[in-house]
Protein backbone atom coordinates (compact mmCIF):
# COMPACT_ATOMS: atom_id res chain seq x y z
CA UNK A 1 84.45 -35.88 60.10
CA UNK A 2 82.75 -37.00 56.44
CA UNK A 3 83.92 -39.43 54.09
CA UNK A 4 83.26 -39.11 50.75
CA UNK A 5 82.54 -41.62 47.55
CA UNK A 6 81.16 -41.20 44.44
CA UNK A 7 77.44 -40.85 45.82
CA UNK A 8 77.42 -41.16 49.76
CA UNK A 9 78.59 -38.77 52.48
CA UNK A 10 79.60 -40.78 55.47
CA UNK A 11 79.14 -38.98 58.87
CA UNK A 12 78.34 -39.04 62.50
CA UNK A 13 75.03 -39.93 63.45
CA UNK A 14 73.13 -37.11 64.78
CA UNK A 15 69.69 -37.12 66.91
CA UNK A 16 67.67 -35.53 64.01
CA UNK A 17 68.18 -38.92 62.02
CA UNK A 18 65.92 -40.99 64.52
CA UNK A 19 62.72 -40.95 61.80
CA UNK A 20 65.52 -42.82 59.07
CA UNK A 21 66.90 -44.48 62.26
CA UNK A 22 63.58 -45.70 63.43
CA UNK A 23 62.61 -46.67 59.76
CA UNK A 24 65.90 -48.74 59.79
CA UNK A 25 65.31 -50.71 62.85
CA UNK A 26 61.65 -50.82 62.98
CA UNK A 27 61.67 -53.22 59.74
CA UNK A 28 61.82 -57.14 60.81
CA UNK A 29 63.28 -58.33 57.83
CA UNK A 30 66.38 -55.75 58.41
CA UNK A 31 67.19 -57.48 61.74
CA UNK A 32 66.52 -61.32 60.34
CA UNK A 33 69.91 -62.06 60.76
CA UNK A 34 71.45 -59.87 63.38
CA UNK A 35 69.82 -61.45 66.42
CA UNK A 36 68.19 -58.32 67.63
CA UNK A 37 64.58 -57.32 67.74
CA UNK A 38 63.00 -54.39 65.96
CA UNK A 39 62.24 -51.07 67.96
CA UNK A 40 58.68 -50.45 68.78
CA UNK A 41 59.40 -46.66 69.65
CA UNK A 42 61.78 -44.04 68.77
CA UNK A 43 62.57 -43.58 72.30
CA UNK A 44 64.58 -46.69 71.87
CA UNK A 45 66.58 -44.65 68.83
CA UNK A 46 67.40 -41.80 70.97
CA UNK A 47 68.80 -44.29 73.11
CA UNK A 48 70.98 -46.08 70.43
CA UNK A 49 71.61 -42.88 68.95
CA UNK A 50 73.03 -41.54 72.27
CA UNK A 51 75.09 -44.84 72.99
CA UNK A 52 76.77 -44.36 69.07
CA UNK A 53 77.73 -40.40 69.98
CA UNK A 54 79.09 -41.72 72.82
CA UNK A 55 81.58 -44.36 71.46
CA UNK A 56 82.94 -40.73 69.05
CA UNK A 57 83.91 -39.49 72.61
CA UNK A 58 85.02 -42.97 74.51
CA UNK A 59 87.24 -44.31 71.29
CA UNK A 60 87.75 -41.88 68.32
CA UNK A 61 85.05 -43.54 65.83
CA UNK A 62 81.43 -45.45 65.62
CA UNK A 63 79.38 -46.01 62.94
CA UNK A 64 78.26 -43.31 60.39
CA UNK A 65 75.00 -42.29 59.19
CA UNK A 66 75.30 -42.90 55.21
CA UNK A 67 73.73 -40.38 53.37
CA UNK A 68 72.88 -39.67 49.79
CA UNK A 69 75.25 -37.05 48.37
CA UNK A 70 72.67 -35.29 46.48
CA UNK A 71 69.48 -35.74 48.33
CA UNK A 72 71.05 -35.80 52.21
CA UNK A 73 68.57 -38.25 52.51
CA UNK A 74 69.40 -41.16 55.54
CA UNK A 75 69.96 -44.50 53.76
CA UNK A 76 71.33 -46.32 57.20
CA UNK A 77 74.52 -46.76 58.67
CA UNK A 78 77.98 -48.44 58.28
CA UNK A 79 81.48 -48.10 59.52
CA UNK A 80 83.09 -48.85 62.03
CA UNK A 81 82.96 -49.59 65.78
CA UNK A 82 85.93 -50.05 68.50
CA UNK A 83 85.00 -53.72 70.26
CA UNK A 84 85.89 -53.79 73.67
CA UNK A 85 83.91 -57.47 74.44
CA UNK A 86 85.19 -60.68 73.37
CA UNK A 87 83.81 -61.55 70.26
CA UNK A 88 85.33 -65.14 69.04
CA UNK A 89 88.16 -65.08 70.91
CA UNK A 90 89.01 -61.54 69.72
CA UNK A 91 89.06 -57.98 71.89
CA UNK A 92 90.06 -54.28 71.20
CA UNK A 93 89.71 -54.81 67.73
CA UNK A 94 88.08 -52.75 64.91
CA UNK A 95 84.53 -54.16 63.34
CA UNK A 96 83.10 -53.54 60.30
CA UNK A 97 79.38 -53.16 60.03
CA UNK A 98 76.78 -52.20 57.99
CA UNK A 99 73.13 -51.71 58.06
CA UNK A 100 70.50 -50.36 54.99
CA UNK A 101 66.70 -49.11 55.03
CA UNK A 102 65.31 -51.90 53.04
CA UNK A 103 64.19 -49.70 49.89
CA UNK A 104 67.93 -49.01 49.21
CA UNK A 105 68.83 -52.71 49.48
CA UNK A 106 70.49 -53.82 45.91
CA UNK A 107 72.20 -50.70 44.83
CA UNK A 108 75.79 -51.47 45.76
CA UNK A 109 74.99 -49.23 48.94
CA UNK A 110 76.70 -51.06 51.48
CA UNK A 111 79.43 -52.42 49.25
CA UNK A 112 80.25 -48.60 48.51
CA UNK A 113 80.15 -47.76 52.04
CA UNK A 114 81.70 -50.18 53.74
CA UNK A 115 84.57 -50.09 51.43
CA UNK A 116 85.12 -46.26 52.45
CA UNK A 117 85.01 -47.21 56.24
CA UNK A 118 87.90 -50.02 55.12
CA UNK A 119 90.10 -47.11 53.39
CA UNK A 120 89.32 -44.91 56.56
CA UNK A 121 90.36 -47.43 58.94
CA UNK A 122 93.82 -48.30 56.88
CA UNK A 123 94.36 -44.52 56.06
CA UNK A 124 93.17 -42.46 58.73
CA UNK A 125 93.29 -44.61 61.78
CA UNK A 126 95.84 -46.39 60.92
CA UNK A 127 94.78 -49.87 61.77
CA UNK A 128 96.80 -52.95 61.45
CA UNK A 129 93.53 -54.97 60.57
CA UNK A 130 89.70 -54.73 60.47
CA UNK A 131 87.83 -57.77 61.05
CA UNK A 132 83.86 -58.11 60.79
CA UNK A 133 81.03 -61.09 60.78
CA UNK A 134 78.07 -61.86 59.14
CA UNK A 135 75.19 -64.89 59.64
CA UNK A 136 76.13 -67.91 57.28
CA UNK A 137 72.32 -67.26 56.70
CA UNK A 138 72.91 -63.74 55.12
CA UNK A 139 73.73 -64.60 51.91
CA UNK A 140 74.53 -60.67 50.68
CA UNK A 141 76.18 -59.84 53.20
CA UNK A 142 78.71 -62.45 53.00
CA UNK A 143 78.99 -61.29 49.64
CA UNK A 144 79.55 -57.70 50.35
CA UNK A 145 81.92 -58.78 52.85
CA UNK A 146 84.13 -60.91 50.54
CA UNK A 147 83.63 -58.59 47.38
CA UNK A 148 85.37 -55.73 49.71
CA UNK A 149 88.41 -58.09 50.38
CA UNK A 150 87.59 -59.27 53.64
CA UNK A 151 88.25 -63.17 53.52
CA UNK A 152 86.81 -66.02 55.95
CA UNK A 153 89.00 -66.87 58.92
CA UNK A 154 86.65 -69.65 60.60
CA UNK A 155 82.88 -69.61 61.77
CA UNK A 156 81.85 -69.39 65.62
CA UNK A 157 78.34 -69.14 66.81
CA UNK A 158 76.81 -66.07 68.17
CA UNK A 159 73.27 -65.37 69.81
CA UNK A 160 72.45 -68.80 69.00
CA UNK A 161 73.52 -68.97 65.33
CA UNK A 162 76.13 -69.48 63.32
CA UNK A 163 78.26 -66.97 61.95
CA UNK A 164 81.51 -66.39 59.67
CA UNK A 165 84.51 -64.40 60.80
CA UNK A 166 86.49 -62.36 58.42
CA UNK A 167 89.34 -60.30 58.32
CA UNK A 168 91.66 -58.19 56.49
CA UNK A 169 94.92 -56.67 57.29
CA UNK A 170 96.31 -53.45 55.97
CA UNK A 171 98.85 -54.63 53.48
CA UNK A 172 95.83 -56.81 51.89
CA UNK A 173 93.69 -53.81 51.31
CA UNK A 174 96.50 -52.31 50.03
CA UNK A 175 96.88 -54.66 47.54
């Protein structure tokens, strides 16, 4: 399954994008604010890589590779991901995420894709509502969160720091 925008092809991740993978989340500054440490091997991408292809069997969806529509080059990953765990009081419950190779931070990237995974969760799947999170810290992302109609429902902590909850429900993407 692909979804299209005007310059990105969202699709599954595959195991010939571990060199973009591993460029993604080798780099520190990518993971500053998601409270997980960089890979030191791409032996730890197979793995994630291989956890992702198996949440496309288990529930129907994971995140997407985004791609550039006229290179195919690997620019990260976004979408969405089926939540099993309690995560601020919340369970079985879509997420929104996101996630760039630094050198394509500041393009409108992630606003672009994550607004396609939004219109594939209302449209396609259905969903009643799609909530995500971001590190008060994480200043763009916030921003790409709210500029994409998600709007804050509270703050929690999580791994230690604190973080701000957002939502949105079909009928407000709608509108």
């Amino acid at each position: 399954m692909n979804v299209e925008t005007e310059r990105l092809i969202l699709r599954e991740i595959l195991p010939t994008d571990v060199d973009a993978l591993f460029e993604l989340d080798s780099d520190p500054e990518v993971h500053r604010y998601v409270g997980q440490r960089p890979v030191t091997g791409k032996d730890e991408i197979v793995a994630v890589i291989n956890f992702i292809r198996q949440q496309y069997t288990d529930n129907g969806i994971g995140r997407w590779a985004v791609t550039d529509k006229r290179t195919n080059e690997v620019l990260g990953w976004a979408g969405l991901k089926w939540v099993t765990e309690t995560t601020n009081g919340h369970k079985d419950y879509y997420d929104l995420g996101y996630r760039l190779i630094r050198r394509f931070w500041g393009k409108g990237i992630a606003s672009e894709a994550a607004f396609a995974a939004l219109a594939y969760a209302f449209r396609e799947l259905q969903a009643a509502e799609v909530y995500a999170m971001a590190n008060t810290a994480n200043t763009a992302s916030n921003r790409i969160l709210q500029k994409i109609g998600l709007t804050q429902q509270g703050s929690f902590i999580d791994d230690g720091a604190p973080h701000i909850w957002y939502r949105i429900t079909r009928l407000e993407f709608e509108q």
